[in-house]
N, C-alpha and C. Protein backbone atom coordinates (compact mmCIF):
# COMPACT_ATOMS: atom_id res chain seq x y z
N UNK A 1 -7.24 -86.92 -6.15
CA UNK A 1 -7.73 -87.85 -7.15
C UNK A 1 -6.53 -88.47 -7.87
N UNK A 2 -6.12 -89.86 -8.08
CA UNK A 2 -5.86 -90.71 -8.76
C UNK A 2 -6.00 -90.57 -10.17
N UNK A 3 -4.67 -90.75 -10.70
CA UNK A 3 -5.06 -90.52 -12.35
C UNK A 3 -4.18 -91.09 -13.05
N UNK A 4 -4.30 -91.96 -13.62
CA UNK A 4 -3.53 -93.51 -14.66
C UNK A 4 -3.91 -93.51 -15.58
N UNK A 5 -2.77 -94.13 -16.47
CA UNK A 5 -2.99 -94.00 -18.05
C UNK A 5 -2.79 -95.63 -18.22
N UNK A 6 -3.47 -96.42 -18.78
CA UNK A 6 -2.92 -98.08 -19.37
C UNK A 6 -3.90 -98.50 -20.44
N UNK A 7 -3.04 -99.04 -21.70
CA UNK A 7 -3.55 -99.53 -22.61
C UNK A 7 -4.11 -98.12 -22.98
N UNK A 8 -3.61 -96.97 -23.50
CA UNK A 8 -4.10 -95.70 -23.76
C UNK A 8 -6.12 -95.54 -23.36
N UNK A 9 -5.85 -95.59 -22.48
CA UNK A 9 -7.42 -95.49 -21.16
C UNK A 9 -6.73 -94.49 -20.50
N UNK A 10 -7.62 -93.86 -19.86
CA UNK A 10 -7.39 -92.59 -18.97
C UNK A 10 -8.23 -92.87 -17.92
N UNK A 11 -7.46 -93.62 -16.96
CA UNK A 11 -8.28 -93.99 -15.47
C UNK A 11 -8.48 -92.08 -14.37
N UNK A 12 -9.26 -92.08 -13.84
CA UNK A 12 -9.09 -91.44 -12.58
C UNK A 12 -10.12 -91.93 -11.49
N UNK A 13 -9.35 -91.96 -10.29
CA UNK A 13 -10.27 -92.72 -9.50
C UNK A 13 -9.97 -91.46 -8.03
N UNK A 14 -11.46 -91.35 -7.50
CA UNK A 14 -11.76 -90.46 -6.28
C UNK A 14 -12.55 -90.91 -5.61
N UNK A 15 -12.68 -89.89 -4.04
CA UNK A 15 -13.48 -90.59 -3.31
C UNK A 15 -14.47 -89.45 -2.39
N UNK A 16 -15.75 -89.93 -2.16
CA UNK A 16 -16.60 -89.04 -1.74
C UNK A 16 -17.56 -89.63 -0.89
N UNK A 17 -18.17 -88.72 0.35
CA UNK A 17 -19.29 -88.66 1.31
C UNK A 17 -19.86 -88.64 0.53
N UNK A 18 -21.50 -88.74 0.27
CA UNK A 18 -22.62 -88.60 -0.16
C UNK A 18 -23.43 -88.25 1.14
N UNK A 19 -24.58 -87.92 0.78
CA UNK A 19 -25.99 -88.19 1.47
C UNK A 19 -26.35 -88.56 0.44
N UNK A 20 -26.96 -89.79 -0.30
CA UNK A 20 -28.07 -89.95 -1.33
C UNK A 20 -29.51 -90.29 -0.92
N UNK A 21 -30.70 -89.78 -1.45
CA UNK A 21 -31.60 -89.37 -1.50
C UNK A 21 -32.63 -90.76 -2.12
N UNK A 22 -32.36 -90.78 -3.18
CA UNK A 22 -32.68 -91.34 -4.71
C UNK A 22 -31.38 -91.74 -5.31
N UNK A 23 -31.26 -92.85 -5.23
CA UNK A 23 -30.15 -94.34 -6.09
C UNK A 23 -30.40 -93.67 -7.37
N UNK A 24 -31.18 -93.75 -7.92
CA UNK A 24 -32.11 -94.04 -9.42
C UNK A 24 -31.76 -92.41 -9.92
N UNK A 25 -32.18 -91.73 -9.46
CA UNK A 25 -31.96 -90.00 -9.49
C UNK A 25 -30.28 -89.77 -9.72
N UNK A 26 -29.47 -90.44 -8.59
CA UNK A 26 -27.77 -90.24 -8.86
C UNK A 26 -27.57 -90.53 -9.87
N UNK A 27 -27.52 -91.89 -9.83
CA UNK A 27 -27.30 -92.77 -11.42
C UNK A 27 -28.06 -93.07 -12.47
N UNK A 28 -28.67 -91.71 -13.17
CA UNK A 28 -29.14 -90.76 -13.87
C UNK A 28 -28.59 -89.56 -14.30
N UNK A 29 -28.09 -88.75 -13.41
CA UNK A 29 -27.30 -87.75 -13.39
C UNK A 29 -25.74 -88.17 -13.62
N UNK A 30 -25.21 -89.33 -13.40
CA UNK A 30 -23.78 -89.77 -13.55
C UNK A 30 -23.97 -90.42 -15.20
N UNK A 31 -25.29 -90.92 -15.33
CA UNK A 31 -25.47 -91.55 -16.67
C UNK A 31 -25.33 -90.27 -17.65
N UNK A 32 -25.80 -89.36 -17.65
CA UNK A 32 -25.95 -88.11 -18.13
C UNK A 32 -24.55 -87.41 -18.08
N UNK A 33 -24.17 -87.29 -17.45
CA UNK A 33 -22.42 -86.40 -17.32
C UNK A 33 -21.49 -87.86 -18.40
N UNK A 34 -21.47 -89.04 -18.03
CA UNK A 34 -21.00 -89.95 -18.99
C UNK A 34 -21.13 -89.86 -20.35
N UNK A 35 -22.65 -89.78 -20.75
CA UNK A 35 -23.09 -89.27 -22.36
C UNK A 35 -22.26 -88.35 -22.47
N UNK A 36 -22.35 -87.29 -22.12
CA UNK A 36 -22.01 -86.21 -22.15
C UNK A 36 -20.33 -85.89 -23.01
N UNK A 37 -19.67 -86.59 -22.06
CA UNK A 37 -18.27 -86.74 -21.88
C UNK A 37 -17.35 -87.70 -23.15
N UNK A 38 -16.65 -87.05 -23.74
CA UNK A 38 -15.29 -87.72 -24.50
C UNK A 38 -16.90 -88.04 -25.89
N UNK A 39 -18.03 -87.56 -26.22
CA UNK A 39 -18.65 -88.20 -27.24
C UNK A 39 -19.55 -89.31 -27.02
N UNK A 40 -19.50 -89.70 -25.19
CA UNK A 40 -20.65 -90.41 -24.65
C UNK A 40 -19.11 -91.63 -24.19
N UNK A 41 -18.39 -91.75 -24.73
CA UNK A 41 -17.37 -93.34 -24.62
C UNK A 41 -16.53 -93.07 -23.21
N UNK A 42 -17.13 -92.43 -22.55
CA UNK A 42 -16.75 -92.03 -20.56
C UNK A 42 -17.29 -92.78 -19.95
N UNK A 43 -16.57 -93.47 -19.35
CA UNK A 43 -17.11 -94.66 -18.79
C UNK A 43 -17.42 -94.01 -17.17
N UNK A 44 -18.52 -94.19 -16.23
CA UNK A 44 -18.42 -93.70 -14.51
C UNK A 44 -18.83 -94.78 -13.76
N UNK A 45 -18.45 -95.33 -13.14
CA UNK A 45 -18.96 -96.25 -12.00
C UNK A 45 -18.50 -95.92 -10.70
N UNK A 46 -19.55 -95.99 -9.84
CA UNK A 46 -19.58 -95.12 -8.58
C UNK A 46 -19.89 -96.82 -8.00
N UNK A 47 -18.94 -96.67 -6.38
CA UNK A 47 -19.33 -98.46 -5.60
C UNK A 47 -19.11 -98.00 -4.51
N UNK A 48 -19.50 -98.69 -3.55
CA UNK A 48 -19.58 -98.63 -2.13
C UNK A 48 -17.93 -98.53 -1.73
N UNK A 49 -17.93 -97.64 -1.38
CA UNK A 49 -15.82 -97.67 -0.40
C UNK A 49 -15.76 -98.23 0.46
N UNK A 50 -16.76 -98.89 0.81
CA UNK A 50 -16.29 -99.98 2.20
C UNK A 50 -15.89 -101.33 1.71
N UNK A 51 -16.42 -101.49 0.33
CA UNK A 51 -15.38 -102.59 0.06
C UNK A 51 -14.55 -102.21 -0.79
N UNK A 52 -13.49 -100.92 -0.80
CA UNK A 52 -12.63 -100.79 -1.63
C UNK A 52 -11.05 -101.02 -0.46
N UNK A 53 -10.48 -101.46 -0.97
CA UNK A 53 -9.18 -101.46 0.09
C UNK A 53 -8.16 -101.11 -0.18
N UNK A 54 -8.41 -99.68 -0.66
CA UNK A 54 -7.17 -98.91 -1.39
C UNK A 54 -7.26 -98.58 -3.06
N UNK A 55 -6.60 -97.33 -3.40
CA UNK A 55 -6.31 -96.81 -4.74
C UNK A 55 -5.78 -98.09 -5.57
N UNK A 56 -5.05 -98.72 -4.82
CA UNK A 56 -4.16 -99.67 -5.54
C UNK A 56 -5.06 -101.07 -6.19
N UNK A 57 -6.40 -101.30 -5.20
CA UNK A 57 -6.96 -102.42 -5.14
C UNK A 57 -8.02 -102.11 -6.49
N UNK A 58 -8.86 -100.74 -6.42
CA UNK A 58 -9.60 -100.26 -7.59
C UNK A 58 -8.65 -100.00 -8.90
N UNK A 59 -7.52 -100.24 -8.76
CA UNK A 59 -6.65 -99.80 -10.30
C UNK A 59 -5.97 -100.82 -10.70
N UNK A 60 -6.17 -101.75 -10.04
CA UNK A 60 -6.15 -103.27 -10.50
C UNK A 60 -7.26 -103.90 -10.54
N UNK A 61 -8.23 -103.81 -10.36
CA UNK A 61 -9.45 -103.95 -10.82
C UNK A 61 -9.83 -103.33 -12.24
N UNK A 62 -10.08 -102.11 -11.90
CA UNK A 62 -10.23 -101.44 -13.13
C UNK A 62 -8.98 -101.76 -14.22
N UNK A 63 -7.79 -102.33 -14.41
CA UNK A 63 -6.85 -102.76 -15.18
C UNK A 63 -7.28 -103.73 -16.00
N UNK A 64 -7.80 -104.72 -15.01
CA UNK A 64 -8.01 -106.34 -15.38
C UNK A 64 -9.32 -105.90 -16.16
N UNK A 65 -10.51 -105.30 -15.41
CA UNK A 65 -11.58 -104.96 -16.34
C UNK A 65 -10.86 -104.52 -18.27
N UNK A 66 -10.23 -103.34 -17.92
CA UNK A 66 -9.62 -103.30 -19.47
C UNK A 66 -9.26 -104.27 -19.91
N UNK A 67 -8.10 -105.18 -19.41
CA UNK A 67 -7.84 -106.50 -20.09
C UNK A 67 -8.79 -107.29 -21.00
N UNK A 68 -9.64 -107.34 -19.63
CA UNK A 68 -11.02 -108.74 -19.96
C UNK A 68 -11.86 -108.11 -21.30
N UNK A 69 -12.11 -106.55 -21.15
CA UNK A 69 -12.79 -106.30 -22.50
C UNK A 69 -11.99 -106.49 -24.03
N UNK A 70 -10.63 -106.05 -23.72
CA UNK A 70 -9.49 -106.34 -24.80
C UNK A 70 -9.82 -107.32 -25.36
N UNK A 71 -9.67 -108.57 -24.85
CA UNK A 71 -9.78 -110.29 -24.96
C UNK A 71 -10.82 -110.51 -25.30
N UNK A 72 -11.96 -110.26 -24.93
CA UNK A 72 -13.23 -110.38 -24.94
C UNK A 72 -13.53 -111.51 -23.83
N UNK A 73 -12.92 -111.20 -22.65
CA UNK A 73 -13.31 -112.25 -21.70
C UNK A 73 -13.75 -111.63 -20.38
N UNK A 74 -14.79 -110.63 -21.02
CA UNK A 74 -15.56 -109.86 -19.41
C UNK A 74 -16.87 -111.03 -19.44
N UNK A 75 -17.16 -110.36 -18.02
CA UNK A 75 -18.13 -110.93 -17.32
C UNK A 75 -19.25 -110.02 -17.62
N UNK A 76 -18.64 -109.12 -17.72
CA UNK A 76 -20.80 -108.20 -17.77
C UNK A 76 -20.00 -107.74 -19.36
N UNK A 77 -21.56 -106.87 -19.67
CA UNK A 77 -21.63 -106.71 -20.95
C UNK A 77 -21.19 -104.98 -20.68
N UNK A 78 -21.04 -104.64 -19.71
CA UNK A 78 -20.43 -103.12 -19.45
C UNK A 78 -19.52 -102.95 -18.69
N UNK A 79 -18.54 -102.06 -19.12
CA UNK A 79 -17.12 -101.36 -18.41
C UNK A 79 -17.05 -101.50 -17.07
N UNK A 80 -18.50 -100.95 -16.40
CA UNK A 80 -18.25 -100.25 -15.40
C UNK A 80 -18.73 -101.42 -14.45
N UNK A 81 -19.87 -102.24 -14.60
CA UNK A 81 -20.31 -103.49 -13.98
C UNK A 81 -18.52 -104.34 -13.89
N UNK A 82 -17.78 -104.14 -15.23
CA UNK A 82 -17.05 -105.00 -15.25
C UNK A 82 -15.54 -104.95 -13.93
N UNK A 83 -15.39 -103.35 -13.34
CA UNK A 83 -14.77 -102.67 -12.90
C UNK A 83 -15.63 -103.09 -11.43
N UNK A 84 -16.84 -103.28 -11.23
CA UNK A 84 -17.39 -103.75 -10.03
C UNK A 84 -16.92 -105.56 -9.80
N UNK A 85 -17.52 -105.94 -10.61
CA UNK A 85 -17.10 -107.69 -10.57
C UNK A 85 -15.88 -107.90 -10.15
N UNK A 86 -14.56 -107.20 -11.03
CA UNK A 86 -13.41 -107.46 -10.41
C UNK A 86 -13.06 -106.55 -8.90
N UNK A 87 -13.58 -105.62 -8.98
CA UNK A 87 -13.35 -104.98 -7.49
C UNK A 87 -13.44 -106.11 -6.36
N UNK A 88 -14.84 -106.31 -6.75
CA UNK A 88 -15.29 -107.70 -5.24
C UNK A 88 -14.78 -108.97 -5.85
N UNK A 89 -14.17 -109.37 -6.62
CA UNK A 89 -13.60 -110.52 -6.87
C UNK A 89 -14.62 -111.66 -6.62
N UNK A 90 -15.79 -111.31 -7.23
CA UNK A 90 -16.67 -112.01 -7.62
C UNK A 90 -17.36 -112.05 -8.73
N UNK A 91 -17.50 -113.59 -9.10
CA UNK A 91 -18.01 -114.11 -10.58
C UNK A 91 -19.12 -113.71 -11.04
N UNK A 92 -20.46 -113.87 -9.90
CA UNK A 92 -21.54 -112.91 -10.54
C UNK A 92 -21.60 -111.29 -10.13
N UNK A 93 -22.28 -110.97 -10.95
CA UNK A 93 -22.68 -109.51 -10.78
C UNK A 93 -23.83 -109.44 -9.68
N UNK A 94 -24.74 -110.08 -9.83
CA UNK A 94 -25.65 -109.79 -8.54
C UNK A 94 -24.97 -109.92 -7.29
N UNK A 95 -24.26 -110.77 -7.08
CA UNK A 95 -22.60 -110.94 -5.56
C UNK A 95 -22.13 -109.72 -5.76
N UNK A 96 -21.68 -109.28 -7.23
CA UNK A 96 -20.59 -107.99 -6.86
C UNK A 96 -21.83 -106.76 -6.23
N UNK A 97 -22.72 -106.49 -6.77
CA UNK A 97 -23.79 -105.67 -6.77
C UNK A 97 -23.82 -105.60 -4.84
N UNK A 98 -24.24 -106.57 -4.30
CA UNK A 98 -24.09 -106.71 -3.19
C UNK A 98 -23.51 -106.10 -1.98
N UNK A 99 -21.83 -106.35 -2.74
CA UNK A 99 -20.97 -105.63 -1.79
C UNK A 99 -20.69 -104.48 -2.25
N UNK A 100 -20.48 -104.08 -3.70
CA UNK A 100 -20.14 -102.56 -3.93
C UNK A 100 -21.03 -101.73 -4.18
N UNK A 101 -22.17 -102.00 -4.40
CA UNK A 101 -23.45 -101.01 -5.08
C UNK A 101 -23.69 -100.41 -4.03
N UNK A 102 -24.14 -99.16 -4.58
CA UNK A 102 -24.56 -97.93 -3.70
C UNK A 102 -25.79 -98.24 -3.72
N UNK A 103 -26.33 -97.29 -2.00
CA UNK A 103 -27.53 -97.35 -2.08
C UNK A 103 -28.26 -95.87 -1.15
N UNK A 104 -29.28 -95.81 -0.66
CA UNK A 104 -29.71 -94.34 -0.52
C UNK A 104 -29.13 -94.14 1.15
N UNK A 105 -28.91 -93.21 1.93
CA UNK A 105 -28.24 -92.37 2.87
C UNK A 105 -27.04 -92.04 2.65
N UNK A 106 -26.50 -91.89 4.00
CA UNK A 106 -25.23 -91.66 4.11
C UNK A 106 -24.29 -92.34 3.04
N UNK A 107 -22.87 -92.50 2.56
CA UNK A 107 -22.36 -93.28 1.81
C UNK A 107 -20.95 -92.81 1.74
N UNK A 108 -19.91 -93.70 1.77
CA UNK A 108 -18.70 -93.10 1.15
C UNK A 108 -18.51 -93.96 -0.20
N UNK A 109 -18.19 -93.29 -1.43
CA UNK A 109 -18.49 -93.61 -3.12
C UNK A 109 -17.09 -93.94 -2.91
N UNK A 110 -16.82 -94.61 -3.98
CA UNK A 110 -15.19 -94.95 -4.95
C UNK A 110 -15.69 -94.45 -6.12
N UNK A 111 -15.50 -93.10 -6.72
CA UNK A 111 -15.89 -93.05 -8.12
C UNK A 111 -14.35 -93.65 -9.57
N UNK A 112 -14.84 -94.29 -10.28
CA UNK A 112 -13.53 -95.08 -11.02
C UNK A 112 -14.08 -93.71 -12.57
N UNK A 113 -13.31 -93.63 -13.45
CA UNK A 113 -13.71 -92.93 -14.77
C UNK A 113 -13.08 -93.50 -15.58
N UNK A 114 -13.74 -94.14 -16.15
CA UNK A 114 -12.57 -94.22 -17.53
C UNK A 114 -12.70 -93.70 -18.90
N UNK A 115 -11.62 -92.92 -19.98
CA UNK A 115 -11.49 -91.67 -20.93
C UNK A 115 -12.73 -90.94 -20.63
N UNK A 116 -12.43 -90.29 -19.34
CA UNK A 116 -13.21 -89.40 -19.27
C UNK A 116 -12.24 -87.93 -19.62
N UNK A 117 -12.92 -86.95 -19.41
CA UNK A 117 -12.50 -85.49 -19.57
C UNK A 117 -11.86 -85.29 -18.52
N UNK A 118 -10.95 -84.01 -18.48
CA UNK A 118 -10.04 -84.04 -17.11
C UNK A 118 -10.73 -83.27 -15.95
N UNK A 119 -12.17 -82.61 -16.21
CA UNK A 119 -13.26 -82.28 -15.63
C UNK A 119 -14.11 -82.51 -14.97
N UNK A 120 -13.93 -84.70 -14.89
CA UNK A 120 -15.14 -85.31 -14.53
C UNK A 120 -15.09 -85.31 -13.31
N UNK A 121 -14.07 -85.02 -12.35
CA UNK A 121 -14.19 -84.72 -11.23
C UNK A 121 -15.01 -83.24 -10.56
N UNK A 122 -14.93 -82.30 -11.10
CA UNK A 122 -15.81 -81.31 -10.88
C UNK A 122 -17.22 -81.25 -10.73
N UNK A 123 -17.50 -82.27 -12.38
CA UNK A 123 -19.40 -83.06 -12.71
C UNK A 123 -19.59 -83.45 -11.35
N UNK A 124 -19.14 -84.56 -11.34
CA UNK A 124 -19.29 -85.33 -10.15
C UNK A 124 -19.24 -85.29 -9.18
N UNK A 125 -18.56 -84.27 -8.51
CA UNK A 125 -18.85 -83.17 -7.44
C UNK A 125 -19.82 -82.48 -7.26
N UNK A 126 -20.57 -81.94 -8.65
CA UNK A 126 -22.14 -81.48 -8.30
C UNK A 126 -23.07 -82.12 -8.29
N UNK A 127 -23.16 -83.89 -8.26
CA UNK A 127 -23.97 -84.38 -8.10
C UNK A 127 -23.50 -84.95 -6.87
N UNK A 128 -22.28 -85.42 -6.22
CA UNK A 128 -22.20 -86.36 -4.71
C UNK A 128 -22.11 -85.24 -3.62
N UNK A 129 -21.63 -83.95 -3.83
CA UNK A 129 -20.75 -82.84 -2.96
C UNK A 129 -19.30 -83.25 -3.35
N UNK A 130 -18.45 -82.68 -2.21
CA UNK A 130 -16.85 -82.47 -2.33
C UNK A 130 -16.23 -83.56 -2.36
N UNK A 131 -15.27 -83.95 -3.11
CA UNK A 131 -14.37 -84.89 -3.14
C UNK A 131 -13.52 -85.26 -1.48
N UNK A 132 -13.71 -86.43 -1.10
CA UNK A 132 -13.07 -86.82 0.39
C UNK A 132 -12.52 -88.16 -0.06
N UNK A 133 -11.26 -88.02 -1.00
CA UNK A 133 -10.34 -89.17 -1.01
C UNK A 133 -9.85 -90.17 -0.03
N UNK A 134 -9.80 -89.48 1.39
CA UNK A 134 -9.30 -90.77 1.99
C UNK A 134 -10.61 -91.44 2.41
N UNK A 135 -11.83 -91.71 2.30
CA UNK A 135 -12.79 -93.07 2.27
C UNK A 135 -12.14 -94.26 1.30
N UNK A 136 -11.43 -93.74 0.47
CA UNK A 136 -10.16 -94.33 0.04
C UNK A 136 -9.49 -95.51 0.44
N UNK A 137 -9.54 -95.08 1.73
CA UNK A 137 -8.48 -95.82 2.39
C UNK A 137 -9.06 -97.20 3.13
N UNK A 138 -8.48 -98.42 3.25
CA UNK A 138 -8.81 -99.38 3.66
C UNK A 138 -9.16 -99.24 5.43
N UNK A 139 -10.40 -99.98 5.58
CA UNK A 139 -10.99 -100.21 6.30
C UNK A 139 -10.72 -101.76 6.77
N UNK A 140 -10.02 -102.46 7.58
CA UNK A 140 -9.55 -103.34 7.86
C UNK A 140 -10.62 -104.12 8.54
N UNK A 141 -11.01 -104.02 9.59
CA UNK A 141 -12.46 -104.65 10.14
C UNK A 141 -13.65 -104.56 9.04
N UNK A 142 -14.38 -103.80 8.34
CA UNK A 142 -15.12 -103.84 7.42
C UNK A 142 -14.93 -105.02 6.19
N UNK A 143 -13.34 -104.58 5.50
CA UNK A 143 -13.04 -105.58 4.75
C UNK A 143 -12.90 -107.01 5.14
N UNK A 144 -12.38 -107.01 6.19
CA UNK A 144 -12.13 -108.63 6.64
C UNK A 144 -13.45 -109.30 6.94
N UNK A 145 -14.55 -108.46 7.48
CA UNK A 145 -16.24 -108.73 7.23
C UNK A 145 -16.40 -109.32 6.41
N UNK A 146 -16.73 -108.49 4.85
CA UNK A 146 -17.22 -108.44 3.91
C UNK A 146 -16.79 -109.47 3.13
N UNK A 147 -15.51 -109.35 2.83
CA UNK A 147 -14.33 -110.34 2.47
C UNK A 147 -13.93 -111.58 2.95
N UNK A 148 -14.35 -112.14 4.22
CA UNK A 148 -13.63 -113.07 4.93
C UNK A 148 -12.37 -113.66 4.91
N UNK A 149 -11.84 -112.21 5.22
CA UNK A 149 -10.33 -112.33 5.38
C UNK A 149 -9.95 -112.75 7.14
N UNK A 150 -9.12 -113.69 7.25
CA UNK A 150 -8.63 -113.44 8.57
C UNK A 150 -7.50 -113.20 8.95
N UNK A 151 -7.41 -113.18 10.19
CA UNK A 151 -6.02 -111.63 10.85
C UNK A 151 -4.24 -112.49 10.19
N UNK A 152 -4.68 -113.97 10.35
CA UNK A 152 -3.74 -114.81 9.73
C UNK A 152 -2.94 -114.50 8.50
N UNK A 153 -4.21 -114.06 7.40
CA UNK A 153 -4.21 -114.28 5.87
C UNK A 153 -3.60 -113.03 5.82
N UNK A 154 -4.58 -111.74 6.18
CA UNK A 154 -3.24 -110.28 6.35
C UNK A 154 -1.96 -110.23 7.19
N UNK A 155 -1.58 -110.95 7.70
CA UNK A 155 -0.14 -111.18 8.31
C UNK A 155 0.83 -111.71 6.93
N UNK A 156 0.23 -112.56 6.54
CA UNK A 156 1.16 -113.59 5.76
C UNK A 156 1.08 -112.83 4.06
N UNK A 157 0.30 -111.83 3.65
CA UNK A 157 0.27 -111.26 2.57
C UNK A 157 1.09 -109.80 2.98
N UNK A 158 0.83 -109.37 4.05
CA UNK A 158 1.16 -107.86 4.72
C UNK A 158 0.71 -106.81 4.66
N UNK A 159 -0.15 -107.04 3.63
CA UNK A 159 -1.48 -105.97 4.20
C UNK A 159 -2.81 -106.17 3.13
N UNK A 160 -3.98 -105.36 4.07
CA UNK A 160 -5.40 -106.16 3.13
C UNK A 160 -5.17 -106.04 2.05
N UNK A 161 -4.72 -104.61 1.40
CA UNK A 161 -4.44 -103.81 0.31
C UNK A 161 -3.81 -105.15 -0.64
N UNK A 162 -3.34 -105.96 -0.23
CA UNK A 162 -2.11 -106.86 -1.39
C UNK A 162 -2.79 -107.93 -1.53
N UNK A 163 -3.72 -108.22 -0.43
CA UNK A 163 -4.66 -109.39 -0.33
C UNK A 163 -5.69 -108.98 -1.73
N UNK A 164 -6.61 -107.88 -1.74
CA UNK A 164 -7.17 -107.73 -2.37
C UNK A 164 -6.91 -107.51 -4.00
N UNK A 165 -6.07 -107.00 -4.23
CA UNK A 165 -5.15 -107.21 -5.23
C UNK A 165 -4.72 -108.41 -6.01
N UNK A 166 -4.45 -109.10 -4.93
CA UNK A 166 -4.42 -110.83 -5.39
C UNK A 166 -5.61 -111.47 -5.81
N UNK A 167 -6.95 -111.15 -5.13
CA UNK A 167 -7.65 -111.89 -5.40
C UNK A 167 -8.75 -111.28 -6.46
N UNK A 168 -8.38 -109.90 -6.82
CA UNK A 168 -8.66 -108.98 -8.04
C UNK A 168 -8.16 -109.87 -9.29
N UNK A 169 -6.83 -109.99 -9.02
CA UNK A 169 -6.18 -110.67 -10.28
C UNK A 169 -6.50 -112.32 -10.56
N UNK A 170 -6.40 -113.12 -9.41
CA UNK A 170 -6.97 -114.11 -9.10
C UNK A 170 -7.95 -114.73 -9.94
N UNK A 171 -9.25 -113.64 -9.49
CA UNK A 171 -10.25 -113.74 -10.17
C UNK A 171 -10.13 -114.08 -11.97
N UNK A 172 -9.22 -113.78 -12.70
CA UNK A 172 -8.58 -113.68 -14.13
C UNK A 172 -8.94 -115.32 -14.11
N UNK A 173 -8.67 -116.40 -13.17
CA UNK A 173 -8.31 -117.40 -13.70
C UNK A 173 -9.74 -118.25 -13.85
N UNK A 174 -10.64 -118.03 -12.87
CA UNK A 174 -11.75 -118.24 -12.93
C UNK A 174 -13.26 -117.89 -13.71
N UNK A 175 -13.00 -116.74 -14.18
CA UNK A 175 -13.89 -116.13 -15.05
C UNK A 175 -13.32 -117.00 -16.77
């Protein structure tokens, strides 16, 4: 697990298999460990890892999210929506919802935390199972799917990972 400090925030970001059952039932139980946590001000957002393209790509996401709330220039009215929007580097939330939202079977999660407890990885382990960080890792055919990246655009940036990153930050100018 991933663990960053910016703008005194306490990021940690992990990664996990699921089987989910019930959407509504998880994120219930993650809503609940959040209350729970730092006095309820624990932020959890759990997104699909097939469109994550690296530690690097969710912690610039999740960065810019801090920014945008700083400023007061987010897009959703919550942390963790806001940490999705910039992930997919898209303007609406129903688009981001799309590509990162979880949904019921199989699944590999990106869980993001922010000032959470140094514990929330354990919570969150008894509701997904065991932590499997490298789903983590970029998926190059998936992303270039999802993303419409082509083999061109990752040549000339040098990898998806920097692509996505760019267009994480990118996104700043348009919102």
């Amino acid at each position: 697990m991933g663990q960053y400090t910016f703008m005194n925030h306490k990021i940690q970001i992990a990664g996990f298999k699921a089987e989910i059952d019930d959407t509504s039932k998880i994120m219930k139980c993650i809503r609940d460990i959040s209350g729970e946590c730092n006095s309820g001000n624990c932020i959890i957002q759990l997104l699909n890892a097939r469109g994550i393209a690296g530690e690097k790509h969710i912690l610039q996401a999740t960065v810019q999210a801090i920014k945008a709330f700083e400023r007061n220039n987010n897009a959703a009215k919550d942390m963790g929506l806001e940490i999705c929007v910039r992930a997919s580097s898209q303007r609406q939330i129903s688009q981001a919802l799309k590509i990162l939202g979880i949904g019921n079977g199989k699944m590999d999660i990106c869980m993001v935390a922010v000032d959470c407890d140094e514990n929330i990885q354990n919570q969150v382990e008894e509701v997904l199972g065991k932590q499997h960080d490298e789903v983590l890792l970029a998926d190059v055919d998936a992303l270039q799917e999802l993303y419409e990246i082509s083999p061109q655009e990752i040549t000339s940036a040098g990898s998806i990972e920097r692509i996505m990153v760019e267009r994480t930050a990118l996104l700043n100018l348009e919102i």
